[in-house]
N, C-alpha and C. Protein backbone atom coordinates (compact mmCIF):
# COMPACT_ATOMS: atom_id res chain seq x y z
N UNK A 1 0.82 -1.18 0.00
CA UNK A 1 0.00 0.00 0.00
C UNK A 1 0.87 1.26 0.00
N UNK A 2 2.27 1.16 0.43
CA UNK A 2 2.95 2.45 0.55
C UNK A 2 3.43 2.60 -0.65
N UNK A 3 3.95 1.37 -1.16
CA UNK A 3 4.33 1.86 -3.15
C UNK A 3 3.40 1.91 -3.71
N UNK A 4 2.17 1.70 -3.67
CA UNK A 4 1.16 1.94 -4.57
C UNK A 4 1.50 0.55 -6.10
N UNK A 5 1.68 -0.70 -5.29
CA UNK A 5 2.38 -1.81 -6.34
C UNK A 5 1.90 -2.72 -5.51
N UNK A 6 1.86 -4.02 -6.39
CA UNK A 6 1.80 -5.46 -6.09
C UNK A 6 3.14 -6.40 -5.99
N UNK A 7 3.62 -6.77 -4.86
CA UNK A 7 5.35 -7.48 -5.04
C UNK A 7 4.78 -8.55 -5.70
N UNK A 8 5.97 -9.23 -6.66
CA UNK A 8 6.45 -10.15 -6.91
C UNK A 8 5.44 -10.88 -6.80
N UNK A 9 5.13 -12.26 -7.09
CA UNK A 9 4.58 -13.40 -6.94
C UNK A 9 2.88 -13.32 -6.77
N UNK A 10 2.66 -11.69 -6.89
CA UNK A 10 1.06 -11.93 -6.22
C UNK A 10 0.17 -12.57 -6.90
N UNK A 11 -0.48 -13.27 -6.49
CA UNK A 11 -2.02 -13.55 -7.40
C UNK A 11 -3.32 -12.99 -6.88
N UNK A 12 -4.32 -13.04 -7.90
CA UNK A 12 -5.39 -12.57 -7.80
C UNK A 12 -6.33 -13.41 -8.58
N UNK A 13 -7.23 -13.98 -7.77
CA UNK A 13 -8.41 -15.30 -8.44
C UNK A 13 -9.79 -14.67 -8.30
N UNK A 14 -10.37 -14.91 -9.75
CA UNK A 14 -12.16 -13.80 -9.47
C UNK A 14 -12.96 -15.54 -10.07
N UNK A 15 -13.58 -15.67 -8.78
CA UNK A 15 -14.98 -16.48 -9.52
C UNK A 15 -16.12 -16.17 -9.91
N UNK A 16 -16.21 -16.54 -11.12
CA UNK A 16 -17.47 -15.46 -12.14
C UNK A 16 -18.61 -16.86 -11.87
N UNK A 17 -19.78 -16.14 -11.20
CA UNK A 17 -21.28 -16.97 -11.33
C UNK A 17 -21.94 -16.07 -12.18
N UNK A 18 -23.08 -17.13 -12.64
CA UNK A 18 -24.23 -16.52 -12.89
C UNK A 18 -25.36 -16.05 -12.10
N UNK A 19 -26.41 -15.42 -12.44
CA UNK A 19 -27.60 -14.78 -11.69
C UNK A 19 -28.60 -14.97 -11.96
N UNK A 20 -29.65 -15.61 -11.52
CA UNK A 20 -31.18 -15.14 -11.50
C UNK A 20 -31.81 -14.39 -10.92
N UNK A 21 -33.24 -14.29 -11.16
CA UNK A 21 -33.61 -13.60 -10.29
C UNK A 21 -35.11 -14.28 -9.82
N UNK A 22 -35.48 -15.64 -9.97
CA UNK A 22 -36.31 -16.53 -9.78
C UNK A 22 -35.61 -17.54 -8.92
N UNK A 23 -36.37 -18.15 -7.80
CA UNK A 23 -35.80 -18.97 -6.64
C UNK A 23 -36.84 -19.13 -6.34
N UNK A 24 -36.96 -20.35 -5.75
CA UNK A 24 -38.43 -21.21 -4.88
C UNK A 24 -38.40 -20.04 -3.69
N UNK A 25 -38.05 -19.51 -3.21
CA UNK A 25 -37.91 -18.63 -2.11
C UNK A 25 -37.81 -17.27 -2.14
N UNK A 26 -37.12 -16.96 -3.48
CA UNK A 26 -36.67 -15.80 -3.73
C UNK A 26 -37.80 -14.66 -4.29
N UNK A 27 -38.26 -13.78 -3.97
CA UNK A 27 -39.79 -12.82 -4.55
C UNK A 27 -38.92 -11.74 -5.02
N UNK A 28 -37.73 -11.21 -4.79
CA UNK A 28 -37.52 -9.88 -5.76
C UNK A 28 -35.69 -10.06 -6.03
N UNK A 29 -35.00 -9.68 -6.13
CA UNK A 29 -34.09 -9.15 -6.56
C UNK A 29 -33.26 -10.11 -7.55
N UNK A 30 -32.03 -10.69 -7.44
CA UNK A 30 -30.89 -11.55 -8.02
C UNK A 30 -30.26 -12.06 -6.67
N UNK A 31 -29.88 -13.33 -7.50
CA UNK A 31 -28.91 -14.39 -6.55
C UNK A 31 -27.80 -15.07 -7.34
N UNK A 32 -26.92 -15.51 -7.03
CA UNK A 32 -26.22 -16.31 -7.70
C UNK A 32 -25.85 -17.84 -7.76
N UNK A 33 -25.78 -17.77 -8.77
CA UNK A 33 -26.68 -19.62 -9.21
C UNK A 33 -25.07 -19.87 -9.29
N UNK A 34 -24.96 -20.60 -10.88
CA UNK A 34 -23.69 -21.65 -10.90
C UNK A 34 -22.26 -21.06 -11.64
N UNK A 35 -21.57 -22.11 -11.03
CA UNK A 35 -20.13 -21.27 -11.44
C UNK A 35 -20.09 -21.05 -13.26
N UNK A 36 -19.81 -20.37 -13.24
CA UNK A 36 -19.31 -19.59 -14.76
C UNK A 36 -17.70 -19.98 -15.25
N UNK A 37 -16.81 -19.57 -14.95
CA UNK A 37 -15.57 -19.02 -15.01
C UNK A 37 -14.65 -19.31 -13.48
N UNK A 38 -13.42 -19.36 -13.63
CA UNK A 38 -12.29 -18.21 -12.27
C UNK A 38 -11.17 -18.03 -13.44
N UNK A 39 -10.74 -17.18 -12.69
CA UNK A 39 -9.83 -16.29 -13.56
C UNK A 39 -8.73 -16.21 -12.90
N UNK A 40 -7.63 -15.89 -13.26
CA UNK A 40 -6.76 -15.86 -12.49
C UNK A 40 -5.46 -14.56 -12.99
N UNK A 41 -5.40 -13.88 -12.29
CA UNK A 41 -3.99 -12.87 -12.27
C UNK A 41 -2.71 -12.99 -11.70
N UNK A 42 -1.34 -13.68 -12.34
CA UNK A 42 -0.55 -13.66 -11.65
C UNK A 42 0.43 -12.75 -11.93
N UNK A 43 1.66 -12.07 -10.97
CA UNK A 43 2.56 -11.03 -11.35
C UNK A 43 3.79 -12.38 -11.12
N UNK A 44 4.61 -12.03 -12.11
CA UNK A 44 5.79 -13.16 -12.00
C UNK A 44 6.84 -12.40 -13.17
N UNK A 45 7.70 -11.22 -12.40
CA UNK A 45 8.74 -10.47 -13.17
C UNK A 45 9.40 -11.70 -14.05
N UNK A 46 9.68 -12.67 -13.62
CA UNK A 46 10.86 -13.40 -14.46
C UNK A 46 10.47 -14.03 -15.22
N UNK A 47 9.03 -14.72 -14.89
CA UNK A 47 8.33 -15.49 -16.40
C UNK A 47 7.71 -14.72 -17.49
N UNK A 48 7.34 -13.36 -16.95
CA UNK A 48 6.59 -12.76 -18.09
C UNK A 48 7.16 -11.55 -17.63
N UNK A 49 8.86 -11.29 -18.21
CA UNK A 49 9.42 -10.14 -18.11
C UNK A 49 8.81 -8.91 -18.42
N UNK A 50 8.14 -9.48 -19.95
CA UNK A 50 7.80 -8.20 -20.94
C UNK A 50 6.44 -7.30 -20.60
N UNK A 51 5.46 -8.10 -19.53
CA UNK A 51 4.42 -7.17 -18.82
C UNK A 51 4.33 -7.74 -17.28
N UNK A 52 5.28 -8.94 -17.40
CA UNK A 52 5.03 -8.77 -15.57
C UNK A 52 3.83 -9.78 -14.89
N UNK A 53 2.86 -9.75 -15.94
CA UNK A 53 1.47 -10.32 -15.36
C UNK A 53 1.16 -10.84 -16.79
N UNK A 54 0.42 -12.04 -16.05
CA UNK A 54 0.21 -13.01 -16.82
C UNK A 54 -1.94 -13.50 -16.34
N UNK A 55 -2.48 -13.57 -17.45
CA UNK A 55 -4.00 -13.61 -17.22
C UNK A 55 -4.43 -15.11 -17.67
N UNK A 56 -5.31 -15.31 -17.14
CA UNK A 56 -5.69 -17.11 -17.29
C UNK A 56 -7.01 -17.36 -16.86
N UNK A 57 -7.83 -18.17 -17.91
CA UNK A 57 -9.00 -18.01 -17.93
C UNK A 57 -9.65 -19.59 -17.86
N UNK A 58 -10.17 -20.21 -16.59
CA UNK A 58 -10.87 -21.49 -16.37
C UNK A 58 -12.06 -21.29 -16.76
N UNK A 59 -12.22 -21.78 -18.07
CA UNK A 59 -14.20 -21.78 -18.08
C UNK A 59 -14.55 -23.16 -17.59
N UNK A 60 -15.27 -23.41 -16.71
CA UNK A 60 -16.21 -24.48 -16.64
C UNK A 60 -16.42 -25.53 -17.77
N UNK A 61 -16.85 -26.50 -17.81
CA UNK A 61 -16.80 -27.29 -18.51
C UNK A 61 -15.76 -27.66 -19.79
N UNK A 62 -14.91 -26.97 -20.06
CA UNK A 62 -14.04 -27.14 -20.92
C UNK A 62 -12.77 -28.04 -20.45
N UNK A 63 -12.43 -28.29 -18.96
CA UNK A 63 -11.65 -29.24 -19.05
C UNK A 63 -10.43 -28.68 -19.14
N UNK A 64 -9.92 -27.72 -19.34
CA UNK A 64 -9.07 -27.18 -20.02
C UNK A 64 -8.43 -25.46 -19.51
N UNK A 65 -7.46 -25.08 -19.19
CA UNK A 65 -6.96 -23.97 -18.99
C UNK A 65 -6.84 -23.59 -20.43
N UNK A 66 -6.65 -22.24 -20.28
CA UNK A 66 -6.29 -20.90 -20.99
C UNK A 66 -5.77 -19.72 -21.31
N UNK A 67 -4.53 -19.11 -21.61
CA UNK A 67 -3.98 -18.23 -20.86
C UNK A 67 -4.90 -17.28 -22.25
N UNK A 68 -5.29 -15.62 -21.34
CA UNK A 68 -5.99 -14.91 -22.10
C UNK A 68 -4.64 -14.12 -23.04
């Protein structure tokens, strides 16, 4: 927080759901149903000299990684 930077090695993981807004229970707004996606952000100076950060994309059912 004092450099205003992320050191070395950090990661950052976002799990993407979906939304309805119908539920046996539910009468008004949105909820979130099933996984979508996670994503992933890693900073790694030495593997990805040339920006540092490296992006990667798990979709569900594919079985399969992805770097974006």
């Amino acid at each position: 927080m004092k450099t205003g930077r992320w050191p070395d090695k950090t990661m950052f993981v976002l799990e993407i759901r979906a939304s309805t807004s119908e539920g046996s229970i539910n009468k008004g707004g949105n909820f979130q149903t099933g996984l979508v996606a996670i994503e992933a952000a890693v900073k790694d100076e030495t593997r990805y000299p040339a920006t540092k950060w490296a992006y990667f994309n798990f979709r569900t059912g594919s079985g399969r990684e992805r770097p974006c």
